[in-house]
Protein backbone atom coordinates (compact mmCIF):
# COMPACT_ATOMS: atom_id res chain seq x y z
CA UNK A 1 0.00 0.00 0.00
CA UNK A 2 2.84 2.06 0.83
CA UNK A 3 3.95 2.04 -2.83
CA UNK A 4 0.60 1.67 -4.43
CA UNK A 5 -0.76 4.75 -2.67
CA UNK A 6 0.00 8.52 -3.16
CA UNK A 7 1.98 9.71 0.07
CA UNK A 8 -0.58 12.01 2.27
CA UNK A 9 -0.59 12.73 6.19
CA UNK A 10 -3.00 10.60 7.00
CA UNK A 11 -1.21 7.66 5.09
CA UNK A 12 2.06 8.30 7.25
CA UNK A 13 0.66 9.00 10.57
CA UNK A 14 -1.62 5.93 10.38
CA UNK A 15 0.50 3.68 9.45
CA UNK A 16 3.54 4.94 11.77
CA UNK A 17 1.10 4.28 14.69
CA UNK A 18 0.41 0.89 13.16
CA UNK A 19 4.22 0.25 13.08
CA UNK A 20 4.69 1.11 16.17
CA UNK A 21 2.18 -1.11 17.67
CA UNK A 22 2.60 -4.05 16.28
CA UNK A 23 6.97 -3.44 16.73
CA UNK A 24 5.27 -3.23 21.05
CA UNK A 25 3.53 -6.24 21.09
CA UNK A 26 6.41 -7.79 19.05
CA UNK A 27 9.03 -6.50 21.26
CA UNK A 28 6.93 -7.57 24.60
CA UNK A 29 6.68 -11.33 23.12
CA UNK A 30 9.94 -11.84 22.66
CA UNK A 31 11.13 -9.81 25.36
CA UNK A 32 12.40 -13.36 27.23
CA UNK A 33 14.40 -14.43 24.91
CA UNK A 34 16.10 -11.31 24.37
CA UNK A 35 17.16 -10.55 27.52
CA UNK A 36 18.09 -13.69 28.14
CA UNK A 37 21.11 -13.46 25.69
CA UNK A 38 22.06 -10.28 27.23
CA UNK A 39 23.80 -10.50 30.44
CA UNK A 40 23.40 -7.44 32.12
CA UNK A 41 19.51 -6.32 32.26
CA UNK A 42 18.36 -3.32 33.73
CA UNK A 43 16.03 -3.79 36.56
CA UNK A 44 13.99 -1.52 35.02
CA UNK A 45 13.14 -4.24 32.08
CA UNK A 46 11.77 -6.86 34.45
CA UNK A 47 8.31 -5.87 33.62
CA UNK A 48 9.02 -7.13 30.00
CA UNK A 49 10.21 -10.21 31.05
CA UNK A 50 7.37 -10.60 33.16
CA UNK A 51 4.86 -9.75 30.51
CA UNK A 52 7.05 -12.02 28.39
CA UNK A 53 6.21 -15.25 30.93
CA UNK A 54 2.58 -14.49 31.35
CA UNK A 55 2.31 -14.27 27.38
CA UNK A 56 4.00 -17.76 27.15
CA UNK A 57 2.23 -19.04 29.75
CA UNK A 58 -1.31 -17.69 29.93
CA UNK A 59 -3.55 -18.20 26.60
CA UNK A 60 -6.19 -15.79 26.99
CA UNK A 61 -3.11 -12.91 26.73
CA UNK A 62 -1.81 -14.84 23.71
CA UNK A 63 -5.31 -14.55 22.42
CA UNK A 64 -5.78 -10.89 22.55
CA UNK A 65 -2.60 -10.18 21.37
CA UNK A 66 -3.54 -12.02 18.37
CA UNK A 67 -7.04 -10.30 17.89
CA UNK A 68 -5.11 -7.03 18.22
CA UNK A 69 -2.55 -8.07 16.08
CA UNK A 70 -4.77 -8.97 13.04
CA UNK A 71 -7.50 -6.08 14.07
CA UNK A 72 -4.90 -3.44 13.18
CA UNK A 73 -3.90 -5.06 10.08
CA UNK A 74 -7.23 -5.82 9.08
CA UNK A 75 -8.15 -2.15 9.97
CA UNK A 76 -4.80 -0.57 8.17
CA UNK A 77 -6.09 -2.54 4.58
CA UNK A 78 -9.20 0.17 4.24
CA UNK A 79 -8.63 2.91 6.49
CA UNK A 80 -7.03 5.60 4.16
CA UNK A 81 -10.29 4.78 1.67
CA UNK A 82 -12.09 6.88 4.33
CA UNK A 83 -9.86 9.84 3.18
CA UNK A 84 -10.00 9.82 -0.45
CA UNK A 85 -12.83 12.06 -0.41
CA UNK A 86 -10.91 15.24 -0.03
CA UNK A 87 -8.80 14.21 -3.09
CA UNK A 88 -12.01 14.20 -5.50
CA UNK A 89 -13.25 17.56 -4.06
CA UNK A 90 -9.89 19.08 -5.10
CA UNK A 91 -9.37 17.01 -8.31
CA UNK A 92 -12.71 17.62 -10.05
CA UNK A 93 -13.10 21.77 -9.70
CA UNK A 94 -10.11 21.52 -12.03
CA UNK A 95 -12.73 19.69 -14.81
CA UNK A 96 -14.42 22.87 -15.51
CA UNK A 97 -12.11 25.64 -16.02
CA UNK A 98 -14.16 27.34 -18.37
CA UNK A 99 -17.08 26.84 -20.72
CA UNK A 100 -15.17 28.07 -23.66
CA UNK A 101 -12.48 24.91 -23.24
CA UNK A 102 -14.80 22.34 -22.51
CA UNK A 103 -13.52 19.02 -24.40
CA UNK A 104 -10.01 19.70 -23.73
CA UNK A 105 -10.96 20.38 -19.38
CA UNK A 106 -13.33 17.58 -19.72
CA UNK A 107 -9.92 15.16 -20.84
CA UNK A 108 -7.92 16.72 -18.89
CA UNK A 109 -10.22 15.99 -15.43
CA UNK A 110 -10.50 12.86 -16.86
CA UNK A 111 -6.31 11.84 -16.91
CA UNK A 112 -6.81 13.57 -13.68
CA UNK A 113 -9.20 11.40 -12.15
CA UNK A 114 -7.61 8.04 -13.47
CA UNK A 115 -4.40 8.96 -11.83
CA UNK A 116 -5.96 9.84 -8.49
CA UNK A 117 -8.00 6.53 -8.46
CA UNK A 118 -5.73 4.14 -10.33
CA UNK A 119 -4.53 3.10 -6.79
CA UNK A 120 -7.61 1.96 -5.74
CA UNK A 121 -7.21 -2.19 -6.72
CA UNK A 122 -4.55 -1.56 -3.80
CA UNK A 123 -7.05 -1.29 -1.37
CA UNK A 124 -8.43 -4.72 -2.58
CA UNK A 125 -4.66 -6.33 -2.62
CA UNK A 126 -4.47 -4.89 0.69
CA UNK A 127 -8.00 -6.75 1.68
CA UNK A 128 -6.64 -10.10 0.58
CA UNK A 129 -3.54 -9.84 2.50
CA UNK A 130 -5.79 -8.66 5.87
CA UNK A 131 -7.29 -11.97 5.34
CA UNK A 132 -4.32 -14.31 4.99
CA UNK A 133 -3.03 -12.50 8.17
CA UNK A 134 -5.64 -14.62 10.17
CA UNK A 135 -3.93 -17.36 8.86
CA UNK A 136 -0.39 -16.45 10.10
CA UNK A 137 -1.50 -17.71 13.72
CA UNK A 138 -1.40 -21.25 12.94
CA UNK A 139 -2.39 -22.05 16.65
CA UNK A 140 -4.97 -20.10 16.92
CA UNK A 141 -8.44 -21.85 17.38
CA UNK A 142 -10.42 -22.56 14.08
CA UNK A 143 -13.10 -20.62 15.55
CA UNK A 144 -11.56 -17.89 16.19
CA UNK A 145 -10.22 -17.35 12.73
CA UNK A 146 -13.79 -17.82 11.25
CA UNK A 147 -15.35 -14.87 13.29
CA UNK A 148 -12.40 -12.46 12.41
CA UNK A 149 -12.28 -13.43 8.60
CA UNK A 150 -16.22 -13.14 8.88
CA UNK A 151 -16.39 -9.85 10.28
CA UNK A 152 -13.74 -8.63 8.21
CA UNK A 153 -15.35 -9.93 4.83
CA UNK A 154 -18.90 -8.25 6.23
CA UNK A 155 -16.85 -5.14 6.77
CA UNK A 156 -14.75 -4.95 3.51
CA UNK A 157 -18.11 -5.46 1.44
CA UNK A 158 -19.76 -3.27 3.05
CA UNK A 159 -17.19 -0.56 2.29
CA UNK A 160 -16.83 -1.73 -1.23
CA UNK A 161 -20.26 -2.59 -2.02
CA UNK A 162 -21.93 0.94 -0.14
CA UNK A 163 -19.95 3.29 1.56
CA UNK A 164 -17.49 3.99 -1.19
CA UNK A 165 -19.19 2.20 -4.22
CA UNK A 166 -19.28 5.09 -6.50
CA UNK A 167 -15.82 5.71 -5.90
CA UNK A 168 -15.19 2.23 -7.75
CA UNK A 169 -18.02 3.02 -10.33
CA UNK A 170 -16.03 6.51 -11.31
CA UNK A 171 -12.71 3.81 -11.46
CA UNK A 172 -14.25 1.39 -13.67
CA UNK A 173 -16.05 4.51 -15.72
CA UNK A 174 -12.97 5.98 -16.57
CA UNK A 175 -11.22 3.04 -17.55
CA UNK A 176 -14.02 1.73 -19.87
CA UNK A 177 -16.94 2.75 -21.21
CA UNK A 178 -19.24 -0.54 -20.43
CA UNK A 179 -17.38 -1.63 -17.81
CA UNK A 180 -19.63 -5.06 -17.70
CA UNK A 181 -20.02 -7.24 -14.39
CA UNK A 182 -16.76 -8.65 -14.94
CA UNK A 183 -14.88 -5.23 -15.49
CA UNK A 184 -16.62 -4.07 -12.58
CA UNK A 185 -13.96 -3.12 -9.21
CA UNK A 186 -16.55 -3.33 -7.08
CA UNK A 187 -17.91 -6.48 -7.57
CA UNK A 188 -14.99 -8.36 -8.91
CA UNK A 189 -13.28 -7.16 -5.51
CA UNK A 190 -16.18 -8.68 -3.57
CA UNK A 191 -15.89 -12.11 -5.41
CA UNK A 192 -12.58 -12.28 -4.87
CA UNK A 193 -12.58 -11.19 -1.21
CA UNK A 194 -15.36 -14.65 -0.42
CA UNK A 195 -13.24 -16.79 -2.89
CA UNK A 196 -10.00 -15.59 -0.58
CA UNK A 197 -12.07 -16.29 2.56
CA UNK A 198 -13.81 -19.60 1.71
CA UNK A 199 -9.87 -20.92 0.81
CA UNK A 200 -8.49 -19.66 4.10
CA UNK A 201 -11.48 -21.32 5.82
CA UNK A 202 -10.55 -24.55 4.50
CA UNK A 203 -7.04 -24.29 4.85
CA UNK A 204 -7.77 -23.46 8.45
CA UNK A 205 -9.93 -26.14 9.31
CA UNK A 206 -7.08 -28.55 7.81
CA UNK A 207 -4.62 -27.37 9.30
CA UNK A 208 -6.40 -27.11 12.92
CA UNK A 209 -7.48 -31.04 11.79
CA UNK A 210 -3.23 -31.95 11.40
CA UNK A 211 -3.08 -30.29 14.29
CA UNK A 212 -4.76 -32.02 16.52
CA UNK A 213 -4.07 -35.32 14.90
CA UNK A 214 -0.67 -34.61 15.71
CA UNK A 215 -1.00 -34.06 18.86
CA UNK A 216 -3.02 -37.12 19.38
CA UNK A 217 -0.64 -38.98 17.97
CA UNK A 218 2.68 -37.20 19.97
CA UNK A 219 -0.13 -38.09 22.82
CA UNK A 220 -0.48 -41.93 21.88
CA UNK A 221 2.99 -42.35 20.90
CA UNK A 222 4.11 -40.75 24.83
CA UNK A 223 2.15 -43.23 26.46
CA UNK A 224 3.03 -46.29 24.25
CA UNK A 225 6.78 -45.10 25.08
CA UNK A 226 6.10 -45.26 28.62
CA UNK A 227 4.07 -48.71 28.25
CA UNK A 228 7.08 -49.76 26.68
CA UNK A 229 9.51 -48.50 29.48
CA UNK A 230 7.27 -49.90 32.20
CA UNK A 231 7.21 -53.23 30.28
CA UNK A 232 11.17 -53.38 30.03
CA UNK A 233 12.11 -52.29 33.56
CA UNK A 234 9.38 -54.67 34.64
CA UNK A 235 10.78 -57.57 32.57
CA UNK A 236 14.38 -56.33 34.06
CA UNK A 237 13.23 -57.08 37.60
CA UNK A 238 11.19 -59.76 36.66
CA UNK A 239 14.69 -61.48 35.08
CA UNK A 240 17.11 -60.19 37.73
CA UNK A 241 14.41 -61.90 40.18
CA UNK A 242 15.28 -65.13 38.65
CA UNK A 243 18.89 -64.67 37.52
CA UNK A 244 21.91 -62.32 39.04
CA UNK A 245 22.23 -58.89 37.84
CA UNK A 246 25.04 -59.63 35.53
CA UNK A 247 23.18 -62.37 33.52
CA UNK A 248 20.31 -60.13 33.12
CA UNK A 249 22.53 -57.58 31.98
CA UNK A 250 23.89 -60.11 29.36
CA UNK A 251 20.62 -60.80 27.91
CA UNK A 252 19.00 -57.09 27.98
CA UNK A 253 22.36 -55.49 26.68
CA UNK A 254 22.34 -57.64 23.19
CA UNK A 255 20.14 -58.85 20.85
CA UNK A 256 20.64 -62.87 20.96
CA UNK A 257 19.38 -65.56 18.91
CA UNK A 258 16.50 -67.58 21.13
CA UNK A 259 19.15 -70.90 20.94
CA UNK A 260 22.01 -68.66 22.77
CA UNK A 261 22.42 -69.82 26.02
CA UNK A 262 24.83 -68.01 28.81
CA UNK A 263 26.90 -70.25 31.33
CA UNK A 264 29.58 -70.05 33.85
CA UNK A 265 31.50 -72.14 35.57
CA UNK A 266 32.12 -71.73 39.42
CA UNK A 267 34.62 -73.41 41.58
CA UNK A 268 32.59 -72.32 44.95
CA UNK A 269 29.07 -71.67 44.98
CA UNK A 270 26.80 -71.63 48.08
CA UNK A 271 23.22 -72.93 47.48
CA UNK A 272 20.57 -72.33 49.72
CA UNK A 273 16.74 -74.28 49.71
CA UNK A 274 14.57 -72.55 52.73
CA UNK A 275 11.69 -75.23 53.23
CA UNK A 276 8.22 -74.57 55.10
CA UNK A 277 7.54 -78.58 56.58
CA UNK A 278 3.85 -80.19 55.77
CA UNK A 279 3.31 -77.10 53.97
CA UNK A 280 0.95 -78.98 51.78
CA UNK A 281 -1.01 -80.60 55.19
CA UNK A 282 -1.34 -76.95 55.79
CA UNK A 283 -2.56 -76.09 52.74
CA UNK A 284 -6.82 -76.84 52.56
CA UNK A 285 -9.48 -75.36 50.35
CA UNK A 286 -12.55 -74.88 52.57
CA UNK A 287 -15.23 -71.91 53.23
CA UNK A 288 -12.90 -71.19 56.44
CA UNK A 289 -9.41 -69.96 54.66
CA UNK A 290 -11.49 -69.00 51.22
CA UNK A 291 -11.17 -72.05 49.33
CA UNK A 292 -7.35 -71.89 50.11
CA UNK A 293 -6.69 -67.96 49.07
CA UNK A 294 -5.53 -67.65 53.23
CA UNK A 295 -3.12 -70.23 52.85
CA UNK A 296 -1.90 -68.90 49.69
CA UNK A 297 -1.55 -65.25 51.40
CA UNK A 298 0.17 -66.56 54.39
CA UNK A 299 3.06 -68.23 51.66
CA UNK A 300 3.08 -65.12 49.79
CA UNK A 301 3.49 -62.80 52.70
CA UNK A 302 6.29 -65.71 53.93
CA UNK A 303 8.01 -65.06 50.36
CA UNK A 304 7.81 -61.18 50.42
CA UNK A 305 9.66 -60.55 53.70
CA UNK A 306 12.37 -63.20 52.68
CA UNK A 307 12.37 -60.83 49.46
CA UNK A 308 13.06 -57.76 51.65
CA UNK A 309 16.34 -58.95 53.14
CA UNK A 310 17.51 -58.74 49.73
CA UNK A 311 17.54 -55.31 49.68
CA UNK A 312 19.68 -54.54 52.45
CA UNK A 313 23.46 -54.08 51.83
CA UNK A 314 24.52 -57.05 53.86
CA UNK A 315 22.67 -59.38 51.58
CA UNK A 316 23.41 -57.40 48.45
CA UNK A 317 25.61 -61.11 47.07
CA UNK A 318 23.19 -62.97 47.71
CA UNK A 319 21.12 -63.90 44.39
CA UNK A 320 17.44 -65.07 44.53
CA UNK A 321 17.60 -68.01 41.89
CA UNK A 322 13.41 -69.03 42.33
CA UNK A 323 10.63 -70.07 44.72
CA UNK A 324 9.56 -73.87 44.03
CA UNK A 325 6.12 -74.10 46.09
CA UNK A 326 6.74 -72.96 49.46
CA UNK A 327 10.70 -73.72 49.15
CA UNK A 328 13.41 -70.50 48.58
CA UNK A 329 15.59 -71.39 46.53
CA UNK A 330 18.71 -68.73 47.04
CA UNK A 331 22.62 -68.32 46.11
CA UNK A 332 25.93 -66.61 47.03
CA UNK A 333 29.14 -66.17 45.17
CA UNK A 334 28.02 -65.94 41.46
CA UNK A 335 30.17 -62.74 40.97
CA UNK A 336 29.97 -61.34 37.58
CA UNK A 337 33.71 -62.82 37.03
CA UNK A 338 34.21 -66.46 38.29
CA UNK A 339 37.82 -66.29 38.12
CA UNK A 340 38.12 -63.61 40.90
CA UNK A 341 37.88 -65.49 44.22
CA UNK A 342 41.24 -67.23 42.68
CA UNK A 343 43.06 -63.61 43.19
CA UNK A 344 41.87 -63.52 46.78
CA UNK A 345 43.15 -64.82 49.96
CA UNK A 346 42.30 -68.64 51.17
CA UNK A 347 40.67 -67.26 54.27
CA UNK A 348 38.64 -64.63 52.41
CA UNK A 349 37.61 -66.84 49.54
CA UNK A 350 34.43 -68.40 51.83
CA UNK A 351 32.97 -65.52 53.27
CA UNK A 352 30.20 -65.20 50.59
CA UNK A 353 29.46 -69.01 52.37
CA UNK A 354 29.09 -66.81 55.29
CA UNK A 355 26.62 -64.67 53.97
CA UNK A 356 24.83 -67.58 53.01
CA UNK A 357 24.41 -68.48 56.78
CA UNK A 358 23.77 -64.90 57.91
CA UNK A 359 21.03 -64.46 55.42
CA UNK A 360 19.37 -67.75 56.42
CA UNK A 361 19.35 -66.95 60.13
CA UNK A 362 17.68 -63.57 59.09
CA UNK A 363 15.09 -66.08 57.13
CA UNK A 364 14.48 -67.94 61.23
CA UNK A 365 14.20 -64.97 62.60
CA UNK A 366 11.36 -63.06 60.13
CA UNK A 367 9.78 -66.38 61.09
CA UNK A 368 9.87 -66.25 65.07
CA UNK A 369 6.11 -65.09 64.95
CA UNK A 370 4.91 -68.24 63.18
CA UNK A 371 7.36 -70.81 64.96
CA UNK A 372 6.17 -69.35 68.37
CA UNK A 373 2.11 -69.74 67.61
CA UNK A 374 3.09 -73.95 65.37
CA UNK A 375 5.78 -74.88 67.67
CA UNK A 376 8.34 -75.23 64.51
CA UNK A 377 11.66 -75.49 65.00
CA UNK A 378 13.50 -73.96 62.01
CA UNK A 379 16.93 -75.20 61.40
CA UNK A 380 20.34 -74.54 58.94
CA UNK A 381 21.00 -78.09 57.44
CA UNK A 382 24.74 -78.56 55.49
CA UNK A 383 26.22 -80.88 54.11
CA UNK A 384 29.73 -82.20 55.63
CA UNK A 385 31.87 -80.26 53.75
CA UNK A 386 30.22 -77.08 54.21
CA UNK A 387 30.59 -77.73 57.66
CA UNK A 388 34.00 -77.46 57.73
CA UNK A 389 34.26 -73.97 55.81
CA UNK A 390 32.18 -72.70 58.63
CA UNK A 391 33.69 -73.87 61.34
CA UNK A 392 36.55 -71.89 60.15
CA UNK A 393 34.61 -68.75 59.98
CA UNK A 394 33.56 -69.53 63.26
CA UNK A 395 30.75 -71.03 63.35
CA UNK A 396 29.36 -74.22 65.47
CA UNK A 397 27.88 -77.59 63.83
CA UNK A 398 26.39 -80.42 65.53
CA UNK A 399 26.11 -83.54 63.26
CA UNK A 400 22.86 -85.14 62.83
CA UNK A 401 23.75 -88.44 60.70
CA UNK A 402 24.01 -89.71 57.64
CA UNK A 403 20.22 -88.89 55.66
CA UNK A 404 18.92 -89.70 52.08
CA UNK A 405 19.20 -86.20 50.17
CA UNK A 406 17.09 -86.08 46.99
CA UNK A 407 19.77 -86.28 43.69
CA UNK A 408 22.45 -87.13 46.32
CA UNK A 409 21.97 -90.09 48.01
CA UNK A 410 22.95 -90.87 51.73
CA UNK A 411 24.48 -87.93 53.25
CA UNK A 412 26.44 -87.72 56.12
CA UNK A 413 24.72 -83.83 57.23
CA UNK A 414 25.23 -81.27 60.21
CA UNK A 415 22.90 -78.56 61.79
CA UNK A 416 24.24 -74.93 62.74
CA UNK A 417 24.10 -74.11 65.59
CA UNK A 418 22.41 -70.75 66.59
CA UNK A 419 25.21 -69.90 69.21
CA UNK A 420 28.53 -69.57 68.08
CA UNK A 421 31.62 -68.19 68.40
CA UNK A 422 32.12 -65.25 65.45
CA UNK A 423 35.77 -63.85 66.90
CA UNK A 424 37.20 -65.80 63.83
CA UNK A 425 35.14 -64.97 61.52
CA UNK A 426 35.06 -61.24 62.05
CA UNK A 427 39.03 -61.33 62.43
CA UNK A 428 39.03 -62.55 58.88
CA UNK A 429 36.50 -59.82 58.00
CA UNK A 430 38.91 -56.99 59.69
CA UNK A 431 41.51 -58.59 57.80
């Protein structure tokens, strides 16, 4: 418009104030980011950043910054027509000079006249471009975009079709003699002002349609991301509950064929079954324990407290392998190299044996409650030559005979004793 237009006041004072206002609310949006690059900011300047954050973070100020933002622009396309009134009144006195020079003033007003309104498609350009404005704000509501085009469009047509009409009669006049319907400025302007408006509808509604199917999607594809990282760290502990940490590792780190199998080979491994007695006389499905759902409980709540000695540093080698009915079935000294008890010293090379023992005591005693109401007596079985490793970490063993083991055979076996003497052991620990 600027260089369709013939430079007035009006023209440069309006659109100087437009300039300015939209450089404001330019300059207070992005007033956050701009003094964030700059390291000294004058106190002075924290209202911009504040306006800044409440912009970012509020939408109903995003909003009416945007409905001012396309209001002036809208208003800018049209508002000089309201002024082009005073350039007829002193264009057409100059028509009628004198009576004696009539055809030549008559031409004359005419040139006249065509180069005072041969700006006026501009205003119609200008109308179009008002209109794609709306569409700048790509995340502005669909809504919204309709009632701003549609009051726009009623405004623009109004002012094209009544207001100033026979300014764009005198325009198509002096241009051609019939202008014709499809010469016409006024109406041609009005068709393409709805054709501009129904496009930008549709291309709104699309876009606000990818949009939000974007978003849903982003939204879908978040929580499938976390289903999928809930899945795999539940799968970890469901693996390291049935294999050490480093075996899990081994199978979550690569991607192995279904046939690869992982083994190691241990020279000293301590292997622990904890055992509830006539666990299946206990067990009865009746109306009294819930068809067998207390039974169950009291097992599971057995399991879960024998799980949470696990978890406390002193019992961080020992490895749940897997509960087998109401037997736990535990291990110590599958350390993620088997080579290294080799490198230590003879008298430090059992103590994970010892851990074994301290963890099963802690086993008796989370199971005091239930011994003291059923009479059980709990007791540490080994065999003969775990015996002896414990007696030199100071322990106490009272043999018990030679019993039938399952897969073994006739076993000559010893209990530990409860009481013993640990000054060796914890020597060797201090050592």
């Amino acid at each position: 418009m600027l260089l369709g237009q013939f430079w007035t006041t009006v023209l440069g004072v309006s659109f100087g104030v437009a300039f300015l206002s939209l450089a404001f609310i330019l300059l207070v949006c992005f007033a956050g980011q701009i003094l964030q690059c700059s390291k000294k900011a004058s106190a002075s300047l924290l209202w911009l950043w504040k306006s800044s954050g409440i912009i970012a973070n509020r939408p109903w100020p995003r909003i009416s910054l945007t409905v001012i933002t396309t209001a002036i622009i809208l208003t800018m396309a049209v508002f000089n027509m309201f002024f082009l009134s005073n350039s007829e009144e002193t264009i057409l006195p100059t028509a009628n000079v004198s009576n004696s020079s009539f055809p030549a003033s008559n031409n004359q007003a005419a040139i006249l006249r065509a180069q005072s309104l041969f700006f006026l498609p501009y205003f119609i350009y200008s109308c179009i471009l008002g209109l794609i404005s709306c569409s700048v704000f790509l995340r502005v509501n669909y809504e919204l975009k309709m009632l701003l085009m549609t009051v726009a469009l009623v405004g623009y047509n109004t002012i094209l079709l009544h207001t100033h009409a026979h300014v764009l009669d005198d325009y198509s006049q002096v241009l051609f003699e019939r202008p014709g319907i499809w010469k016409d400025l006024k109406t041609m302007g009005s068709v393409s002002l709805s054709i501009f408006f129904i496009t930008l509808l549709v291309l709104g509604r699309q876009n606000e349609y990818y949009c939000r199917l974007d978003f849903l999607w982003k939204n879908k594809f978040k929580k499938e991301r976390e289903e999928i990282e809930t899945m795999e760290n539940l799968n970890r502990v469901l693996l390291e509950n049935v294999l050490p940490a480093h075996v899990a590792e081994h199978f979550l780190a690569r991607s192995l064929k279904n046939e690869d199998l992982y083994h190691q080979s241990y020279d000293c491994v301590c292997v622990m079954f904890a055992s509830i007695p006539d666990f299946k006389e206990f067990y009865t499905e009746s109306d009294v324990n819930k068809e067998g759902l207390e039974c169950l409980r009291l097992l599971n709540e057995i399991i879960a407290d024998f799980d949470d000695l696990l978890s406390k540093p002193k019992f961080s080698g020992v490895e749940k392998i897997k509960t087998i009915g109401s037997t736990y079935m535990a291990a110590t000294g599958l350390s993620a190299v088997p080579s290294q008890e080799h490198a230590q010293e003879p008298e430090r090379q059992y103590l994970h044996i010892g851990t074994m023992v301290e963890f099963a005591f802690a086993l008796v005693a989370k199971l005091d409650a239930i011994n003291k109401h059923s009479f059980n007596d709990f007791k540490l079985r080994v065999t003969e030559e775990t015996s002896l490793v414990l007696q030199t970490l100071g322990y106490t063993c009272t043999c018990r005979g030679i019993i039938n083991v399952k897969g073994k055979g006739d076993l000559k076996t010893y209990f530990v004793n409860t009481e013993m003497s640990r000054s060796l052991s914890q020597s060797n620990v201090a050592s």
